[in-house]
Protein backbone atom coordinates (compact mmCIF):
# COMPACT_ATOMS: atom_id res chain seq x y z
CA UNK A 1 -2.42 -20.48 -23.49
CA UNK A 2 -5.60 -22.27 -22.43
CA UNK A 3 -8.63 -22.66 -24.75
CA UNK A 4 -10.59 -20.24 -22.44
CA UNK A 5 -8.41 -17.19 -23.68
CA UNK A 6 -9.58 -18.05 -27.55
CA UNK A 7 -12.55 -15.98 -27.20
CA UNK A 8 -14.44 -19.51 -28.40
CA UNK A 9 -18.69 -20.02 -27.56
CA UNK A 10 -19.05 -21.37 -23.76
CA UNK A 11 -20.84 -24.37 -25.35
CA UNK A 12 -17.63 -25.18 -27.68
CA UNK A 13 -15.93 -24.81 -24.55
CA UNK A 14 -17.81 -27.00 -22.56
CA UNK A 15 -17.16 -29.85 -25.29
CA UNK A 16 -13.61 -29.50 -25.14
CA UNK A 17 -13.68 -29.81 -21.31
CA UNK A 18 -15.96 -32.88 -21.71
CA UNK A 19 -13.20 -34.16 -23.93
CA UNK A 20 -10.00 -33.01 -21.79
CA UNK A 21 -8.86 -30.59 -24.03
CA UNK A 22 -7.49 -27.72 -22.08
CA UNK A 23 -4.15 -26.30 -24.20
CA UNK A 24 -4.32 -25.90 -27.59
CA UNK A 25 -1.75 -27.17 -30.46
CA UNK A 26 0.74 -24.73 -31.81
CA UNK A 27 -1.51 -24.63 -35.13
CA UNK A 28 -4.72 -24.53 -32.77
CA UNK A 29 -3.24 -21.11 -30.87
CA UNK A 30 -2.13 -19.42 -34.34
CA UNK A 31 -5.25 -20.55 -36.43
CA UNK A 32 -8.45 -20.32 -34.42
CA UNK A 33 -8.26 -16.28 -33.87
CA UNK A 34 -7.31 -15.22 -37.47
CA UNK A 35 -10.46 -17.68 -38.25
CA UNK A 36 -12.73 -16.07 -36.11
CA UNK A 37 -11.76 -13.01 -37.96
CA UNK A 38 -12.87 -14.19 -41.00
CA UNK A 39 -9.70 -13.85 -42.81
CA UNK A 40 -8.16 -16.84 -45.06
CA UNK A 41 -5.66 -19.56 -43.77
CA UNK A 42 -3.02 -21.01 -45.51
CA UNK A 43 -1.94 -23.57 -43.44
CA UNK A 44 1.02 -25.91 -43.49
CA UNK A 45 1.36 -28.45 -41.34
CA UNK A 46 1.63 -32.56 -40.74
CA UNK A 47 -0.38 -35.10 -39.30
CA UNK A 48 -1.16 -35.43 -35.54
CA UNK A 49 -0.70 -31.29 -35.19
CA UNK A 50 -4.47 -30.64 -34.10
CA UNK A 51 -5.50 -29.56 -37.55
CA UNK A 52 -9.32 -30.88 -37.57
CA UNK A 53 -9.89 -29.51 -34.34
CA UNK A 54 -7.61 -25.41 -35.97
CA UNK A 55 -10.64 -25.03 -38.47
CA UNK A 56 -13.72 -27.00 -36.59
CA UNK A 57 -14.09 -25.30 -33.44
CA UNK A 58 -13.84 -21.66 -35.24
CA UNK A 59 -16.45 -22.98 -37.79
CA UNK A 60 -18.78 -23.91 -35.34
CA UNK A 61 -18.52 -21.06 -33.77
CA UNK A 62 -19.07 -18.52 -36.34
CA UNK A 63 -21.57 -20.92 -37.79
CA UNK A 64 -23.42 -20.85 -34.16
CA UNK A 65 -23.91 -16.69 -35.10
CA UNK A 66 -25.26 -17.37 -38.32
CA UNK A 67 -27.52 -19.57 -37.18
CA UNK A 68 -29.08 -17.60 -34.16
CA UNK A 69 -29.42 -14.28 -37.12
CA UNK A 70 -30.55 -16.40 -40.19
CA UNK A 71 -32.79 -19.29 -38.16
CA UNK A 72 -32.64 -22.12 -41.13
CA UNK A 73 -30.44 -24.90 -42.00
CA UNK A 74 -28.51 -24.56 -45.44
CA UNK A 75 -25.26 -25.72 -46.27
CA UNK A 76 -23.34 -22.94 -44.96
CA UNK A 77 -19.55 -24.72 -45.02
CA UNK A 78 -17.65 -27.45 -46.92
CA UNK A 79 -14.95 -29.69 -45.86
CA UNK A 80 -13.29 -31.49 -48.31
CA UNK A 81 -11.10 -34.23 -47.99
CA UNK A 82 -9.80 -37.01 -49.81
CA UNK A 83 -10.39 -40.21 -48.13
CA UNK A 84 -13.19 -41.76 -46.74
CA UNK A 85 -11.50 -42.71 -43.52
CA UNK A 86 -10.53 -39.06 -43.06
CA UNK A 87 -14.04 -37.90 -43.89
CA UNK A 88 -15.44 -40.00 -41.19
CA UNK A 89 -12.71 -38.57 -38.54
CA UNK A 90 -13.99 -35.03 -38.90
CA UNK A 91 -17.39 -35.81 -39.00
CA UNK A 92 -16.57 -37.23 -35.56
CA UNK A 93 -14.20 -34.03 -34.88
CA UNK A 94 -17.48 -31.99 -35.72
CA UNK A 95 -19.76 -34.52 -33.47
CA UNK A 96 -17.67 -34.27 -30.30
CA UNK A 97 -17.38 -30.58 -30.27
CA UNK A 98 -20.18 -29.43 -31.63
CA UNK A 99 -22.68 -31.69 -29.30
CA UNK A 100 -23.58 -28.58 -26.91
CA UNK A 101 -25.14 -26.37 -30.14
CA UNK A 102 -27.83 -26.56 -32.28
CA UNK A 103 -25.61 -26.77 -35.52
CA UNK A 104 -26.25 -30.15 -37.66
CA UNK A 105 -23.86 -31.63 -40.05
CA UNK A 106 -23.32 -34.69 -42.69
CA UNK A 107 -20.47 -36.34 -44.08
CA UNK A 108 -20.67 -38.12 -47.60
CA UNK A 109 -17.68 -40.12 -49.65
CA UNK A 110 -18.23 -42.89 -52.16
CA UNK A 111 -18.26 -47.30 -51.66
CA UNK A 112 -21.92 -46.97 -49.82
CA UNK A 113 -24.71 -46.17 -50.43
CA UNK A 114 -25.73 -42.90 -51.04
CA UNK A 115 -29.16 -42.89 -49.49
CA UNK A 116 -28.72 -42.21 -45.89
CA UNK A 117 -26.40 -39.44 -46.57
CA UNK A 118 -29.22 -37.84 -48.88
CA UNK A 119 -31.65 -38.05 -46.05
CA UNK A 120 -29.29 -36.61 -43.89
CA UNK A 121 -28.99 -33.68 -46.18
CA UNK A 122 -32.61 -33.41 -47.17
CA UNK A 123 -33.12 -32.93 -43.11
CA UNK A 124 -31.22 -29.70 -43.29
CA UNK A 125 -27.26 -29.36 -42.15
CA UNK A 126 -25.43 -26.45 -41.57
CA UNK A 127 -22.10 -28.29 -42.30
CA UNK A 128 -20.93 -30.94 -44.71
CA UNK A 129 -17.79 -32.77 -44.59
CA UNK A 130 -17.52 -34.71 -48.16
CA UNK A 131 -14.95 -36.57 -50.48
CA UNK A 132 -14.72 -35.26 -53.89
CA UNK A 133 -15.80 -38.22 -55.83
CA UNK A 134 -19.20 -37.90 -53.99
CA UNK A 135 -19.77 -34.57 -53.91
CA UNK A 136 -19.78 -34.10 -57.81
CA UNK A 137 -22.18 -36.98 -58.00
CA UNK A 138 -25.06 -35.72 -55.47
CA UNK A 139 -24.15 -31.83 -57.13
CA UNK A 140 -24.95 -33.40 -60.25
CA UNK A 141 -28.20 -34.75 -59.06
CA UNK A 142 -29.49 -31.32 -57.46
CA UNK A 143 -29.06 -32.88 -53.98
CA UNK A 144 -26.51 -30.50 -52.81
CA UNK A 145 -26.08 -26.89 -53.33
CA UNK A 146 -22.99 -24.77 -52.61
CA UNK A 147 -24.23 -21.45 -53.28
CA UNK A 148 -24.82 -20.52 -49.69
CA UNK A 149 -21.20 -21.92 -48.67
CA UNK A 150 -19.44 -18.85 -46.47
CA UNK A 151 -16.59 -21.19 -44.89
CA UNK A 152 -14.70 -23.53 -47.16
CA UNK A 153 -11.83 -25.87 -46.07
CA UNK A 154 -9.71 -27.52 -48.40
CA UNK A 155 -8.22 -30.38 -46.57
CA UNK A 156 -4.95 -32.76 -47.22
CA UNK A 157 -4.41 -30.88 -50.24
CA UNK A 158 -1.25 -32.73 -51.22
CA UNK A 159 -2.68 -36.04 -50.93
CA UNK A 160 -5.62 -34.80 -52.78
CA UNK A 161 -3.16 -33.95 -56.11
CA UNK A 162 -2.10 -37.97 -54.93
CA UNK A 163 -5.00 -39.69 -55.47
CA UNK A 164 -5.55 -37.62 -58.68
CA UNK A 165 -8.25 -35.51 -57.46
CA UNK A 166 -7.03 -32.23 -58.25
CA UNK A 167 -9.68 -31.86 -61.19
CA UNK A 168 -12.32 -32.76 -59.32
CA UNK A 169 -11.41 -30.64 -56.71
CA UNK A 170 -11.39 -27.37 -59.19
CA UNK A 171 -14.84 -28.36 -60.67
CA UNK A 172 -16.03 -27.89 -56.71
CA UNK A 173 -14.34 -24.40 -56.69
CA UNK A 174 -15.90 -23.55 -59.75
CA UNK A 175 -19.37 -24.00 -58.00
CA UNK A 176 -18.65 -21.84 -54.91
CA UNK A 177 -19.56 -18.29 -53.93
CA UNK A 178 -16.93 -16.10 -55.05
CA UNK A 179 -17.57 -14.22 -51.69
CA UNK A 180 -16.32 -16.61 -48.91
CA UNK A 181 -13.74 -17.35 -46.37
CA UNK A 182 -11.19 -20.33 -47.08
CA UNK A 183 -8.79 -22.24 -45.12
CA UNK A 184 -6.18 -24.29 -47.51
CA UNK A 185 -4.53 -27.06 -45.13
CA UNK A 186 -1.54 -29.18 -46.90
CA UNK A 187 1.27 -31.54 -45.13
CA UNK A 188 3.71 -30.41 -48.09
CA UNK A 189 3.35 -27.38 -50.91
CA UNK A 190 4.74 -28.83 -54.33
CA UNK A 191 4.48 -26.43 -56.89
CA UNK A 192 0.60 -27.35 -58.21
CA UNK A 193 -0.50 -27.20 -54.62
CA UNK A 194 1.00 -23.64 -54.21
CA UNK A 195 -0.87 -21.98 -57.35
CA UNK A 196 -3.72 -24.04 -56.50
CA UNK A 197 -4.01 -22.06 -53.08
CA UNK A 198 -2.55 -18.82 -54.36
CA UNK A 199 -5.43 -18.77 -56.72
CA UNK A 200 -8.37 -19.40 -54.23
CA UNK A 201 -6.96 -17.50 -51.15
CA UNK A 202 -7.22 -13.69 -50.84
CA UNK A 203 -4.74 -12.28 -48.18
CA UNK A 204 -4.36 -15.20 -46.42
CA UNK A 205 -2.98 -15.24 -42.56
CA UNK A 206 0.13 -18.40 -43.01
CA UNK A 207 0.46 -20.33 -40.72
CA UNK A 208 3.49 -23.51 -40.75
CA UNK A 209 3.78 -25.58 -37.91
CA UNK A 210 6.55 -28.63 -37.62
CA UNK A 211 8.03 -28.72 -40.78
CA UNK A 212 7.49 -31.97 -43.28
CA UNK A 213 11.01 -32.28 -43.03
CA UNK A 214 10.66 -32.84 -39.20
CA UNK A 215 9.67 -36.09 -37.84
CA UNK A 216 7.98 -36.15 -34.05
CA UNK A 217 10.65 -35.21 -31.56
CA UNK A 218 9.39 -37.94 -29.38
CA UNK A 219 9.64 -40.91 -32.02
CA UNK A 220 12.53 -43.41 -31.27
CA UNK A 221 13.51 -44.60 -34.82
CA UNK A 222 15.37 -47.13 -35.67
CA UNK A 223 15.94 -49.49 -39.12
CA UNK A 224 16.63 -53.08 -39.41
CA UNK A 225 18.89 -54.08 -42.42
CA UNK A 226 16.91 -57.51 -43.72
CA UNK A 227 16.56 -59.16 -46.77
CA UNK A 228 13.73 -58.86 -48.76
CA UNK A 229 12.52 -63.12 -48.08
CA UNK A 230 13.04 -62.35 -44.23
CA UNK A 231 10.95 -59.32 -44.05
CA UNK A 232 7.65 -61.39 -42.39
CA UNK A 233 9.92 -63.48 -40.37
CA UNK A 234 11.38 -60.56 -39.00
CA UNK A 235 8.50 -59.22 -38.28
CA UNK A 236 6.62 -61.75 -36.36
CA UNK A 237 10.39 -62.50 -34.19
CA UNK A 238 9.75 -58.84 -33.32
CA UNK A 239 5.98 -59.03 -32.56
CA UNK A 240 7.32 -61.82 -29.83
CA UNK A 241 7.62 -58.54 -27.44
CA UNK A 242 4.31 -58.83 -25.27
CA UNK A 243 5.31 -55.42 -24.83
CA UNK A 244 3.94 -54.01 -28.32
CA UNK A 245 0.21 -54.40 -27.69
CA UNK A 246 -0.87 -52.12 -30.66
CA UNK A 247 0.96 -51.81 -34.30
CA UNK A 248 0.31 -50.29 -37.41
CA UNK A 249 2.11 -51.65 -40.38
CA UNK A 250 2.81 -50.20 -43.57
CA UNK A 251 3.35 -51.81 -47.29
CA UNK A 252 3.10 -50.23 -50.68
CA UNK A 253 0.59 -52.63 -52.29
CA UNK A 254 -3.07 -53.05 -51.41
CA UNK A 255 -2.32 -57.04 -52.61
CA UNK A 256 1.00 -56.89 -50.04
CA UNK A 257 -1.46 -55.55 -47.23
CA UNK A 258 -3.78 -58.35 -47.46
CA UNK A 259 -0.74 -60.95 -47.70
CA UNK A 260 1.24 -59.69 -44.91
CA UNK A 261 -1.70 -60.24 -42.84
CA UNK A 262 -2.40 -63.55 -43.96
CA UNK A 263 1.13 -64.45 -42.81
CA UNK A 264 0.81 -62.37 -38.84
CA UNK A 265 -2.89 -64.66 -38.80
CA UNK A 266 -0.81 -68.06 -39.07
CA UNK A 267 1.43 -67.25 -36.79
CA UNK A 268 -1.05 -66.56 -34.28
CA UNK A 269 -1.12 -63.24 -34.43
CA UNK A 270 -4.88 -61.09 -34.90
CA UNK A 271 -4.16 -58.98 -38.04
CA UNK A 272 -6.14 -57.20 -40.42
CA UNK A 273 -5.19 -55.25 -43.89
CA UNK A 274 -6.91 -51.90 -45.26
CA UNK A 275 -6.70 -50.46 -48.37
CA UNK A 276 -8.95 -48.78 -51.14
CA UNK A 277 -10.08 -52.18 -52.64
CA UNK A 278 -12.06 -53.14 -49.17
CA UNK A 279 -15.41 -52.11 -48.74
CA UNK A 280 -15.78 -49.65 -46.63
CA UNK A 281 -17.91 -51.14 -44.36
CA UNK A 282 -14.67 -54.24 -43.86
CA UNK A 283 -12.38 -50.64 -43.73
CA UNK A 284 -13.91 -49.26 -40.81
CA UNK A 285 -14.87 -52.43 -39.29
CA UNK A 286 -10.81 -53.00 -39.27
CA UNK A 287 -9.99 -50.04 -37.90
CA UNK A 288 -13.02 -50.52 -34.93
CA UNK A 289 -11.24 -53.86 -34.42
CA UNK A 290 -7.52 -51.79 -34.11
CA UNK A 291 -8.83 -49.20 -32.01
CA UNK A 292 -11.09 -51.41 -29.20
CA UNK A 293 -8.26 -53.72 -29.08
CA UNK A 294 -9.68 -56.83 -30.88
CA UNK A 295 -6.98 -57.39 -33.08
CA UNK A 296 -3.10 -56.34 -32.83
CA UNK A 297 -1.97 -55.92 -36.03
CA UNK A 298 -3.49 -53.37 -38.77
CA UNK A 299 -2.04 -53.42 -41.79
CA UNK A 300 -2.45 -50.44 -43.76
CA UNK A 301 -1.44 -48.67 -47.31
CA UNK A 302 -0.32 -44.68 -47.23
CA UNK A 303 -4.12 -43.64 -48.77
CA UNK A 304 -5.92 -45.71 -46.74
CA UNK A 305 -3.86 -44.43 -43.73
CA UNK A 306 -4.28 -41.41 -43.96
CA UNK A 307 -7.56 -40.35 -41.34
CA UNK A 308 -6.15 -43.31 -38.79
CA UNK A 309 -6.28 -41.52 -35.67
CA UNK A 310 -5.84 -43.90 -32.43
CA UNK A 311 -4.98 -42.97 -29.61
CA UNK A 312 -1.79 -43.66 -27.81
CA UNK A 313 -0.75 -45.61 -30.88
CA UNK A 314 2.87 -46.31 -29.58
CA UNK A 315 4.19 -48.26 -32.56
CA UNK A 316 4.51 -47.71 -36.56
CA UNK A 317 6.32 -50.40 -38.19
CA UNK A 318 7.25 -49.76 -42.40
CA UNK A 319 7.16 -53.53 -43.82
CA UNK A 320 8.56 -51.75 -46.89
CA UNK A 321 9.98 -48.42 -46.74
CA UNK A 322 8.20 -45.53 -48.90
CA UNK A 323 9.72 -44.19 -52.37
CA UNK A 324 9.23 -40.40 -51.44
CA UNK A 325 10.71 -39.19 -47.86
CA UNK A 326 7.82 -36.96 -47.15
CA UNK A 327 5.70 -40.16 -47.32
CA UNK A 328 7.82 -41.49 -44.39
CA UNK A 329 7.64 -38.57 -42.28
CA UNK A 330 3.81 -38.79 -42.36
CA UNK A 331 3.46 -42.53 -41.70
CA UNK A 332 5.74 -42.12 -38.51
CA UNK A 333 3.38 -39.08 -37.41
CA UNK A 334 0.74 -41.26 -36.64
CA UNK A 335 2.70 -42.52 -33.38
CA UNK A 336 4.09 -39.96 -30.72
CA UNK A 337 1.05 -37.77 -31.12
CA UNK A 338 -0.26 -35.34 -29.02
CA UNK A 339 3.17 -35.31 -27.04
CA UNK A 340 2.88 -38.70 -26.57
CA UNK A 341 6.20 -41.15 -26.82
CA UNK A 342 6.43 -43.36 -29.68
CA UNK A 343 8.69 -46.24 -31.95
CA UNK A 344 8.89 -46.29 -35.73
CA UNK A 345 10.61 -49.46 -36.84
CA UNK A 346 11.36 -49.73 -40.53
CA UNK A 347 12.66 -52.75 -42.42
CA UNK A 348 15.41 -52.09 -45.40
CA UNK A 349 16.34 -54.25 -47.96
CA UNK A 350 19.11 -53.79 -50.44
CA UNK A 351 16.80 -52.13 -53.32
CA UNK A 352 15.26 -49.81 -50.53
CA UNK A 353 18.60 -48.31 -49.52
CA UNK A 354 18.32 -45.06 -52.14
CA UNK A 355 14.88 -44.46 -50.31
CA UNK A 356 16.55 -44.38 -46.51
CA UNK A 357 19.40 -42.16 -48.42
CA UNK A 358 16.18 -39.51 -49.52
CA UNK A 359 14.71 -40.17 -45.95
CA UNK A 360 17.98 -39.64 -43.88
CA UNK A 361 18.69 -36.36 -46.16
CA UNK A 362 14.33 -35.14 -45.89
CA UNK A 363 14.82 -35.60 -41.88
CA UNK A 364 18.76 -34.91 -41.18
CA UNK A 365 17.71 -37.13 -38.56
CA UNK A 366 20.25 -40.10 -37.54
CA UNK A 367 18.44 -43.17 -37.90
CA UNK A 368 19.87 -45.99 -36.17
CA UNK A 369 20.83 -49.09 -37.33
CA UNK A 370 19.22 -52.43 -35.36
CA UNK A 371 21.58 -55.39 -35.89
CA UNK A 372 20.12 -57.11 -32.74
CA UNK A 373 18.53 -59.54 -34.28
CA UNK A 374 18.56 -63.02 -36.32
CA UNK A 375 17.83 -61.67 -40.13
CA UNK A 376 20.58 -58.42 -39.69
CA UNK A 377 21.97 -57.95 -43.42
CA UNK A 378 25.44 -56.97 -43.12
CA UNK A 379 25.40 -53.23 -44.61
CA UNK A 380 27.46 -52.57 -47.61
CA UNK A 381 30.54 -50.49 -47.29
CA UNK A 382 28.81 -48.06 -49.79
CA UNK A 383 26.24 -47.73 -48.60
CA UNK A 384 26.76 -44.73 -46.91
CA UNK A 385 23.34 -44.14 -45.14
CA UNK A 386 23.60 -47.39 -43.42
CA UNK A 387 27.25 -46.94 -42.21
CA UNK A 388 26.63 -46.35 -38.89
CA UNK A 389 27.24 -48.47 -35.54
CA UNK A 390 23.62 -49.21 -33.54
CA UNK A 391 23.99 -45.67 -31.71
CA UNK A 392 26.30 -44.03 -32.88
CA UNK A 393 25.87 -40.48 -34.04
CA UNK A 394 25.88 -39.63 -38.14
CA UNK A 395 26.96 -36.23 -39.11
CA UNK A 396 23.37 -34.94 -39.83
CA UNK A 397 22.89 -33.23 -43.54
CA UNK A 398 21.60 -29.81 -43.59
CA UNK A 399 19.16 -29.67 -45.51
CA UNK A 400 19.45 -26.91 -48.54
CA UNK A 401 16.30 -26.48 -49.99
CA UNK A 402 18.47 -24.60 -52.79
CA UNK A 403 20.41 -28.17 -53.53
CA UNK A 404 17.21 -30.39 -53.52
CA UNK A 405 15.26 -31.42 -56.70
CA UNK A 406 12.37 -30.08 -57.91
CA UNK A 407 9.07 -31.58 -56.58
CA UNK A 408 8.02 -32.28 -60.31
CA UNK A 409 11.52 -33.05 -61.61
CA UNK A 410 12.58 -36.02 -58.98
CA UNK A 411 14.09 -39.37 -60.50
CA UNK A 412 11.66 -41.52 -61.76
CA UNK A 413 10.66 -44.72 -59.56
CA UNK A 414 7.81 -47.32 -59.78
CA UNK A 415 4.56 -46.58 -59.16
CA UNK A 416 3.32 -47.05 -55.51
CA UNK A 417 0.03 -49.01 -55.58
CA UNK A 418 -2.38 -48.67 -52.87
């Protein structure tokens, strides 16, 4: 399947070219054409699938119709999203392959200013790409109006009920036109997220690509058993390989982000941390910083990761392992993309074995266990999910979806800051 054969606009085309997209993503083939219909989308599927590009190139080219019949610039589709990093990705998404039309569009999330994305808006746009937080406010001051939305994407809908922005994100569904086409996107469908989509879809085409219980096919995994004190040592004895040019690191705490880096900067080695107490001006200065190559280290919590999209990111390293398996399965996705190799490293300590027990069961992958090197923990004999020999194969659990626990009924753990 090439992107020729998607019936798309020859100027959408002609972006994709300029950007070397030629075959499109399992969720980019099943997507686009029921979009161009202008049918709903439920769609389920992780990071690093192609999903911004699934709803933005069909937007823009029904939009591009619209335009040429109606001849004036009104808000006629919402993205929302819940982080700002993420925000500013598909604004970028929307930039690159929308640069051969006529079609304008805005993006607006909270920590700035709000005046340059008024302007932008009082200029006319035909698409907005927006946080919740935001959104509300500029609604509230008559800035933005929804009532001529026709396309409406509800993005990251999992992390949106998260961050606690489920609320929010009815009160925007309140304001739309009851008459409109939606496309629902989520990595994972607890049981909120599922009657929150069953109530705003109407017949909507599914579409589930790479399970959340499947990690990147082309991700080498591995864990090293460490105690909790040795975790930064071990870290910067494995940063010694020249070899690992580019890394993002994960911690649970916005305060253990900023420390960790501290400690790679004393040893020498160019780090930087970003989480939801930075401006966001220091956020995406960071992330410029990680992507052009200036430093080597970026440090990141899960919210603030998510919208991270580098290329050719070869390494994910979890300083501290996550205390929901899905979470893990998401961090790792932001290496290997795009059929692209990758290595997730992840460090365990003894209070973080339950977690690789939930991950190892999620994944029914075989993780294996690194003991080549001078902080290895010697694995308890019951701990069963570390009992394995570096390479050797683990009977993999099936998993029965029948047998797990309830998305809202799971043992209680401590709250993950970030």
């Amino acid at each position: 399947m090439l992107f020729e054969n998607l019936n798309l606009s020859p100027s959408i085309l002609k972006a994709l070219k300029t950007e070397g997209y030629v075959h499109p993503t399992p969720i980019q083939e099943a997507s686009i054409p029921a979009i161009l219909e202008k049918k709903d989308l439920l769609g389920c599927a992780q990071t690093g699938t192609g999903k911004t590009a699934a709803f933005a190139l069909p937007i823009l080219h029904l939009l591009q119709a619209r335009e040429a019949a109606k001849g004036r610039k009104e808000i006629a589709a919402l993205i929302l999203t819940p982080t700002r990093e993420l925000a500013i990705q598909i604004s970028e998404s929307f930039s690159a392959y929308g640069k051969h039309t006529s079609l304008k569009h805005a993006v607006v999330f909270g920590g700035v200013s709000a005046h340059s994305q008024v302007t932008a808006i009082k200029g006319g746009i035909d698409i907005l790409v927006a946080t919740p937080g935001r959104l509300l406010d500029l609604m509230s001051q008559k800035v933005i109006s929804l009532q001529h939305i026709q396309l409406f994407v509800l993005d990251e809908a999992d992390r949106m009920l998260d961050m606690g922005f489920i609320n929010d994100v009815k009160k925007v569904i309140a304001k739309l036109p009851v008459k409109r086409q939606t496309l629902f996107f989520s990595a994972t469908m607890p049981p909120e997220i599922d009657k929150l989509a069953s109530t705003i879809l109407h017949n909507p085409v599914k579409v589930e690509v790479t399970p959340v219980s499947s990690t990147a096919e082309k991700v080498t995994q591995a864990v090293y058993s460490v105690e909790k004190k040795d975790k930064p040592a071990l870290l910067v004895h494995i940063l010694q390989n020249k070899e690992i040019k580019r890394v993002l690191v994960f911690t649970r705490t916005k305060y253990g982000a900023d420390k960790l880096a501290k400690v790679l900067n004393r040893a020498s080695i160019k780090a930087d941390a970003i989480h939801g107490n930075k401006t966001q001006n220091a956020r995406q200065k960071a992330l410029n910083n990680f992507k052009d190559g200036s430093i080597r280290v970026l440090v990141a919590t899960d919210i603030a990761a998510r919208g991270i999209d580098v290329e050719e990111l070869k390494y994910v390293i979890n300083f501290e392992l996550p205390n929901q398996p899905e979470t893990y399965v998401h961090r790792i996705g932001r290496t290997g993309r795009a059929g692209n190799q990758g290595t997730a490293l992840s460090f365990c300590d003894q209070e973080e074995q339950e977690y690789l027990r939930d991950i190892n069961k999620l994944t029914a992958q075989d993780i294996r266990i690194a003991e080549d090197h001078p902080y290895h923990l010697p694995v308890k004999k019951d701990a069963r999910a570390l009992n394995v020999k570096p390479g050797a194969a683990r009977p993999s659990e099936k998993k029965n979806s029948s047998r797990r626990r309830p998305f809202n009924k799971k043992k209680k753990r401590p709250a993950t800051a970030s």
